[in-house]
Protein backbone atom coordinates (compact mmCIF):
# COMPACT_ATOMS: atom_id res chain seq x y z
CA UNK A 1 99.11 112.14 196.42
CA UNK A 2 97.73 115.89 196.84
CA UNK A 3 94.38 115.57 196.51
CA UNK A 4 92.87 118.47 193.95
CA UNK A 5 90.07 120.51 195.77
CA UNK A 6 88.35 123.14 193.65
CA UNK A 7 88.41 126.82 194.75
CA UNK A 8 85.67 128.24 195.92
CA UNK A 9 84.59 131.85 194.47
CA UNK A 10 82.46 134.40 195.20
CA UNK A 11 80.51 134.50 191.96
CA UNK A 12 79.49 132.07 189.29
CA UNK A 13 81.72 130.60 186.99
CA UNK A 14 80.86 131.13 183.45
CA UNK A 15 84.04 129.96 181.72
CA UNK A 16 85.08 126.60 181.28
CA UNK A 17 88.46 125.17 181.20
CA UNK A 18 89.78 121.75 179.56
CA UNK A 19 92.30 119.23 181.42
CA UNK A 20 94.57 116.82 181.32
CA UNK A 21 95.49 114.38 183.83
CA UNK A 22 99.28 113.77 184.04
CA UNK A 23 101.54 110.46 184.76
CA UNK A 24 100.97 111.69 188.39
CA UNK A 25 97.52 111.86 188.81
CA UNK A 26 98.13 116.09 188.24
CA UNK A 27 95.82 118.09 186.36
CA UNK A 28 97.07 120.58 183.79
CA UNK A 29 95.06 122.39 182.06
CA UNK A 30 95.56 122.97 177.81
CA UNK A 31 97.84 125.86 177.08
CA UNK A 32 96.65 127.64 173.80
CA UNK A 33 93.61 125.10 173.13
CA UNK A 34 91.54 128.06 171.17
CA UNK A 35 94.83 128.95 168.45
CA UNK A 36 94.68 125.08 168.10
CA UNK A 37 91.55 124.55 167.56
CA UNK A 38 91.45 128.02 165.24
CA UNK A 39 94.49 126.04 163.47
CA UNK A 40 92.35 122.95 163.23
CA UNK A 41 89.16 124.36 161.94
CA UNK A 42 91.09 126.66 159.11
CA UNK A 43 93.01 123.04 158.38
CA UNK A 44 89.69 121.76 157.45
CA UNK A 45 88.72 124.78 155.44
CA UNK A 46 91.35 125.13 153.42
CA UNK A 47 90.93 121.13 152.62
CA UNK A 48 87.10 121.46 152.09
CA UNK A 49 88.10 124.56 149.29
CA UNK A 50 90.41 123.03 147.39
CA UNK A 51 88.41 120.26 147.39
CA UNK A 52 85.49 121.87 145.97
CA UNK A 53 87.85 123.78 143.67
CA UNK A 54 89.32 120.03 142.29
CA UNK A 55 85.60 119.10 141.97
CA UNK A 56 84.07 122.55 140.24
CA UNK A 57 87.23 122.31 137.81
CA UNK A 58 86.81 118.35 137.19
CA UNK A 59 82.78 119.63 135.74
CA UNK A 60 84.07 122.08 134.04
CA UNK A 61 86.66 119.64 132.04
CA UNK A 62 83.96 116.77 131.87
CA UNK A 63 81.67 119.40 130.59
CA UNK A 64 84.18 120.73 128.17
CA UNK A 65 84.91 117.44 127.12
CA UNK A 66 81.01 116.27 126.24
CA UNK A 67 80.57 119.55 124.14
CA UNK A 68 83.42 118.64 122.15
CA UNK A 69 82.15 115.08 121.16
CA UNK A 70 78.84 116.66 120.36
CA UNK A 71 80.52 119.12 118.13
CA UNK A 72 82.61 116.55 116.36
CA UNK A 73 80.03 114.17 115.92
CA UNK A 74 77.80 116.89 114.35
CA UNK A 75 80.35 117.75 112.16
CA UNK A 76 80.89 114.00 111.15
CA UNK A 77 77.50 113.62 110.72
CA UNK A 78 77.45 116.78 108.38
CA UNK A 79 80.05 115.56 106.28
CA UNK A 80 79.07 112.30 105.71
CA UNK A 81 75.46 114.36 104.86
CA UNK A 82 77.35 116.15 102.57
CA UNK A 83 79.59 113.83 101.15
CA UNK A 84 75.95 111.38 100.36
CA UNK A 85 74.35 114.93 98.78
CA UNK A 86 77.57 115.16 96.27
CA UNK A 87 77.43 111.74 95.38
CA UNK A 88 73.75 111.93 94.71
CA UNK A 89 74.30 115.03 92.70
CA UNK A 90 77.22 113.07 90.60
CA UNK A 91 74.97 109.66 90.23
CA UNK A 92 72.00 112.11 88.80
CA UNK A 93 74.33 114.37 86.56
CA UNK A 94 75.51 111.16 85.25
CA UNK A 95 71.83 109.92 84.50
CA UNK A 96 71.38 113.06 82.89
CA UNK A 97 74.37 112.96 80.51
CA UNK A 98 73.58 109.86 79.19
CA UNK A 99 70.26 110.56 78.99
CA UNK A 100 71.10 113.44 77.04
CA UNK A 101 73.11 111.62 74.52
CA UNK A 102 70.48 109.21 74.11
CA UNK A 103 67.75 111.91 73.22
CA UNK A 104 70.32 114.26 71.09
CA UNK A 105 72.09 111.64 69.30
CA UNK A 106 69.34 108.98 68.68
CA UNK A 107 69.00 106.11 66.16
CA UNK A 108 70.27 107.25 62.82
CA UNK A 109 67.75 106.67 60.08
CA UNK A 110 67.63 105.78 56.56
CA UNK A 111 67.67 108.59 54.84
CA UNK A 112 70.56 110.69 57.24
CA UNK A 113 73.01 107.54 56.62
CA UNK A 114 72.74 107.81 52.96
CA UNK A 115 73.72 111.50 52.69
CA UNK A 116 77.46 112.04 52.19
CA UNK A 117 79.79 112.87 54.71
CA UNK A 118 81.14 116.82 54.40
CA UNK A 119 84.53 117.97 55.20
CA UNK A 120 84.47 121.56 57.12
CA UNK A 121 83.94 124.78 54.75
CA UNK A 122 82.45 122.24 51.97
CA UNK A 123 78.96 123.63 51.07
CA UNK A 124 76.35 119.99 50.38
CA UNK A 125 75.45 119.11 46.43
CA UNK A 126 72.12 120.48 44.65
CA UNK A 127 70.04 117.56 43.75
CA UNK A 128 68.80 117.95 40.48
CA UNK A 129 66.16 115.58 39.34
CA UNK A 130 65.00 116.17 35.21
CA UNK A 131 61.21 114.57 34.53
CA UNK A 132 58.11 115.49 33.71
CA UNK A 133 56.56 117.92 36.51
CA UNK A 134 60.25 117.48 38.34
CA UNK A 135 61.61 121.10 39.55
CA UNK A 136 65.42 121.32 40.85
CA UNK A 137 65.61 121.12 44.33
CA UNK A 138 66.85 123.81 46.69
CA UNK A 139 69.68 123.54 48.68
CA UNK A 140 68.81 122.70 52.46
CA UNK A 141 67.82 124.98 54.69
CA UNK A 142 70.33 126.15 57.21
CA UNK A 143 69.51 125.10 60.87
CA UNK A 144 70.59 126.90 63.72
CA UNK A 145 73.57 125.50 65.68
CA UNK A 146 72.40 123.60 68.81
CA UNK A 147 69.19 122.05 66.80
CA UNK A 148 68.93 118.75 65.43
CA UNK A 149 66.39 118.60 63.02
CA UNK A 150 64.57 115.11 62.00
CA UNK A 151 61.82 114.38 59.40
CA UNK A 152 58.56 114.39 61.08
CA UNK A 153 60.33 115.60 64.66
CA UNK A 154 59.90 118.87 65.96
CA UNK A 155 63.62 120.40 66.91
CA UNK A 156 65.26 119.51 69.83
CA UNK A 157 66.97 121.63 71.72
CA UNK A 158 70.61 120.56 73.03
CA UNK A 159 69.74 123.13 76.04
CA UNK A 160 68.48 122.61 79.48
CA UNK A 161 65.12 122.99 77.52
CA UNK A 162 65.06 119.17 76.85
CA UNK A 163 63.04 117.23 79.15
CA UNK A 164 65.10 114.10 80.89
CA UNK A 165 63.52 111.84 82.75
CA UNK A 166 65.81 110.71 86.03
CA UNK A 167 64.85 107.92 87.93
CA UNK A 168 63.60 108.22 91.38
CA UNK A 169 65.83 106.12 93.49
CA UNK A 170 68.73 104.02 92.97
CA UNK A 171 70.47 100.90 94.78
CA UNK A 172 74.04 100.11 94.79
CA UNK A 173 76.88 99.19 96.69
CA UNK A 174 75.91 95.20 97.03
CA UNK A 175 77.75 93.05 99.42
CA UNK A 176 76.69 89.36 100.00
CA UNK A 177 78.64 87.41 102.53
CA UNK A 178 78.32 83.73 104.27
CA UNK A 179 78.14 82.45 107.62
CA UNK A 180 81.43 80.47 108.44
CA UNK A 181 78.97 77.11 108.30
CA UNK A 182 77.87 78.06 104.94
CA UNK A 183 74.27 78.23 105.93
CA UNK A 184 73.18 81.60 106.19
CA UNK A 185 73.55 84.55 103.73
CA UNK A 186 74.36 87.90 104.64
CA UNK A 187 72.79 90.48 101.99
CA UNK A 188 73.20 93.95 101.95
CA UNK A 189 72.95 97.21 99.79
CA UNK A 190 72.22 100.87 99.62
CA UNK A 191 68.78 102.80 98.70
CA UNK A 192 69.46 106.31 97.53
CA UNK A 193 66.75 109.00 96.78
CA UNK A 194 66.97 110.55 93.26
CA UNK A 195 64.82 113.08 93.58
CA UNK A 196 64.31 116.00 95.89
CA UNK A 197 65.48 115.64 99.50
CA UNK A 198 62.12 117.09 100.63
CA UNK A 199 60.16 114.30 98.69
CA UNK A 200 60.16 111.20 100.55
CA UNK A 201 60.86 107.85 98.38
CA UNK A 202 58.95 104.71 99.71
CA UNK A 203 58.08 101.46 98.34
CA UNK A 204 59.19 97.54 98.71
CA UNK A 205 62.79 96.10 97.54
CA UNK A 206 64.03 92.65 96.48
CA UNK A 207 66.92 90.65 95.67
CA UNK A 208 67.06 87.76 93.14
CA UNK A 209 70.06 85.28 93.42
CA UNK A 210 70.65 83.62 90.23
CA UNK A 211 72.67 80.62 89.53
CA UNK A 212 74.52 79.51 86.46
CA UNK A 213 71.16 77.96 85.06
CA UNK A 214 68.16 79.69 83.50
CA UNK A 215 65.68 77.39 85.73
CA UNK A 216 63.78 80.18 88.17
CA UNK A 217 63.11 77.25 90.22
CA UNK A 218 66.71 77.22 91.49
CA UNK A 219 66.57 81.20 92.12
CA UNK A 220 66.38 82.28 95.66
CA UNK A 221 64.14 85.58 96.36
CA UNK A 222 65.01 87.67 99.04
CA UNK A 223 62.45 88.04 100.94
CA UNK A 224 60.82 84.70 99.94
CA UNK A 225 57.85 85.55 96.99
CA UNK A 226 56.82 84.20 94.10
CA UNK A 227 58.01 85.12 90.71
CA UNK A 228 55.97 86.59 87.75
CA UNK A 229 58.05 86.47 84.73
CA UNK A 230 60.80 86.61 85.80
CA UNK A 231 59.78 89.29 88.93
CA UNK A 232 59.27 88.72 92.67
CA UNK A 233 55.64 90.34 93.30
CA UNK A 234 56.10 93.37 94.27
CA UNK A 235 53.76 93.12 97.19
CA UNK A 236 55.70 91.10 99.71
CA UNK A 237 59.55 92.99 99.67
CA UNK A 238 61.23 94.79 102.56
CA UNK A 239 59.57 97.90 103.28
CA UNK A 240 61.40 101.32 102.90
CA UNK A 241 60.75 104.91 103.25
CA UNK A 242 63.39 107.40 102.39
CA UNK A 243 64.59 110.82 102.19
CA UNK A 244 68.37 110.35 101.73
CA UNK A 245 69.39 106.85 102.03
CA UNK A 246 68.83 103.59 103.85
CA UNK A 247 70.95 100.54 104.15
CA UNK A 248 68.67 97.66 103.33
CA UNK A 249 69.73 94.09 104.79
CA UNK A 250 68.85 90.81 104.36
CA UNK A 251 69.47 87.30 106.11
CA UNK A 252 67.99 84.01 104.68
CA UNK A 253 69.27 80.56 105.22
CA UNK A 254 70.29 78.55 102.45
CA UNK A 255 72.60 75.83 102.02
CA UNK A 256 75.15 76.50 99.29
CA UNK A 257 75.44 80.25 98.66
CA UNK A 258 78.64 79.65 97.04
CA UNK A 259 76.23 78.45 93.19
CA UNK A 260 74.99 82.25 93.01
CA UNK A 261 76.59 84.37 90.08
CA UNK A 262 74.07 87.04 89.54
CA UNK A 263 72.16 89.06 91.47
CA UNK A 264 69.37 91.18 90.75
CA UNK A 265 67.73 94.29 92.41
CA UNK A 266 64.39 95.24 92.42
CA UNK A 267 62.67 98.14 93.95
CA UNK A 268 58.51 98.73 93.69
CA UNK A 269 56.42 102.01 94.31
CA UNK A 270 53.79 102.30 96.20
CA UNK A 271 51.52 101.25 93.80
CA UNK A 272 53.18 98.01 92.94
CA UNK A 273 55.09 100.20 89.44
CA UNK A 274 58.84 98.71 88.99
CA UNK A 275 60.70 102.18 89.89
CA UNK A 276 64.03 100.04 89.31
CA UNK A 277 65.96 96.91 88.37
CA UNK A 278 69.62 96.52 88.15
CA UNK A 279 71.76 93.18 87.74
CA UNK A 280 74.83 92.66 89.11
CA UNK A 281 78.04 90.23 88.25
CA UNK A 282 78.85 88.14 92.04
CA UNK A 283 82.37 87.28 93.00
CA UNK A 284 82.61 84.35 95.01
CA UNK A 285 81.15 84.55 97.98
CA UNK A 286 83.12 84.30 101.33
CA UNK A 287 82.56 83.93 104.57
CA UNK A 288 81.61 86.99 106.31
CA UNK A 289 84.31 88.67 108.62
C-alpha cells in the first residue's frame, strides 16, 4: 500500500480540507462539500419556516376560536338576561291588571245593585218623592267617562293615575324530586325581583310540605323551624339577596316524600315582614333523574 505523505509548502496552510478514506486505504477528499452543506443548512430553514408558519397560524385559529366562544356565550348570557327581563315585565303587567280590576271594579254595594239596569241611549228615571218638606229630586249628575264615582269615595281614575301596589319579589317554577331510595328530597324553585333591577331584594325563604291532614305536626319545614300559626319563623330560612333572580335549593332527608300534596312558599324581608306566600297543588313525586 502507497503510503500518503503530506506535501510540504512554502507557506502556511490556512485552508482546510475534509477526507474520506476509501475500501483501499486511499484518501479522497469531498467534492462539492460547501453546495452540500449550503443545501443542508437551507433544508433546515425552509423546515424551521414552515414550521413556525404551521405554529403562528395554529394561534391564530386557537385564538380565533376562544373569541368566538366568548362572543357566543355573551350573547347567550344576554338573551337569557333578556328573555328573564320580559318575563319579569309580563309577571308585573299581569299584577298590575288584576290589580287594576280589583281597585276599578270593586265590591258592588247596596245601593248601586238596586238601581235598574239601562239599555244604551236610555236616559235614568226622576225620583219623585211627595211629603211634607220632600222636594223632587234631580236627575244625576253626569260623570265624566273614565271615573267611577262611589258614595263617600273620592273618584278614581281608570288612568295610570291610580296607585297599584306590586309586590316585591315573586317565587315560582317549583320542582320537588326524590332520591331513588326514597330518603332524600330534592326541592327547588325560582326567586324573581319585582321591583327595579337597581334595587336589590334580600330576605329569608321557606318551604312548607303539607300532607293530606290538617295536623302541622306532620308538616315538614324546609329549612327545619318552628311554626307560628301556621308560619315557619321567619328568622331561620335560606338566605337570599337578589337583583334579578336566584335559584333557591333545598335537600332534607325524610322518609316518605311520596304523603306531600301541597306545598307552600314563603319569603321574609329583612325585617322579619311576610313579602310573600304562595301554595302550590304537588303531583306525585318521582324519583329524581
Amino acid at each position: 500500500m502507497k503510503k500518503f505523505k503530506p506535501e510540504h509548502y512554502s507557506y502556511k496552510e490556512t485552508r482546510w480540507h475534509l477526507l474520506r478514506i476509501g475500501k483501499n486505504g486511499s484518501l479522497r477528499p469531498f467534492v462539492h462539500f460547501r453546495g452540500l452543506v449550503m443545501i443542508v443548512a437551507g433544508l433546515i430553514f425552509v423546515m424551521a419556516g414552515a414550521i413556525g408558519w404551521l405554529l403562528v397560524a395554529w394561534l391564530d385559529a386557537k385564538g380565533t376560536l376562544t373569541a368566538s366562544q366568548e362572543s357566543v356565550s355573551r350573547q347567550t348570557r344576554a338573551i337569557e338576561l333578556i328573555r328573564h327581563k320580559k318575563d319579569s315585565a309580563l309577571a308585573r303587567l299581569a299584577i298590575a291588571e288584576s290589580k287594576l280590576k280589583v281597585v276599578v271594579s270593586g265590591p258592588p254595594t247596596e245601593k248601586q245593585s238596586e238601581l235598574p239596569t239601562l239599555k244604551e241611549g236610555e236616559k235614568a228615571p226622576i225620583k219623585t218623592v211627595t211629603g211634607s218638606g220632600d222636594t223632587p229630586q234631580a236627575p244625576p249628575e253626569k260623570v265624566p267617562a273614565g271615573t267611577i264615582k262611589a258614595s263617600g269615595a273620592s273618584p278614581v281614575s281608570s288612568g295610570a293615575d291610580m296607585d297599584v301596589v306590586i309586590e316585591k319579589v315573586t317565587a315560582d317554577n317549583l320542582f320537588i324530586c326524590a332520591s331513588p331510595d326514597d330518603t332524600t328530597l330534592n326541592i327547588e324553585f325560582k326567586v324573581i325581583n319585582m321591583g327595579a333591577r337597581k334595587q336589590p331584594v334580600s330576605g329569608h325563604a321557606f318551604v312548607l310540605l303539607k300532607d293530606a291532614y290538617a295536623e302541622q305536626d306532620r308538616w315538614l319545614v324546609v329549612p327545619r323551624a318552628m311554626l307560628m300559626d301556621g308560619r315557619p319563623a321567619q328568622s331561620r330560612g335560606q338566605r337570599f339577596r337578589i337583583y334579578n333572580y336566584r335559584t333557591i335549593k333545598f335537600k332534607v332527608a325524610h322518609e316518605n316524600p311520596g304523603v306531600f300534596e301541597r306545598a307552600t312558599i314563603f319569603i321574609f324581608n329583612d325585617t322579619g315582614e311576610l313579602i310573600f306566600e304562595r301554595d302550590f297543588t304537588l303531583e306525585p313525586i318521582h324519583a329524581c333523574s
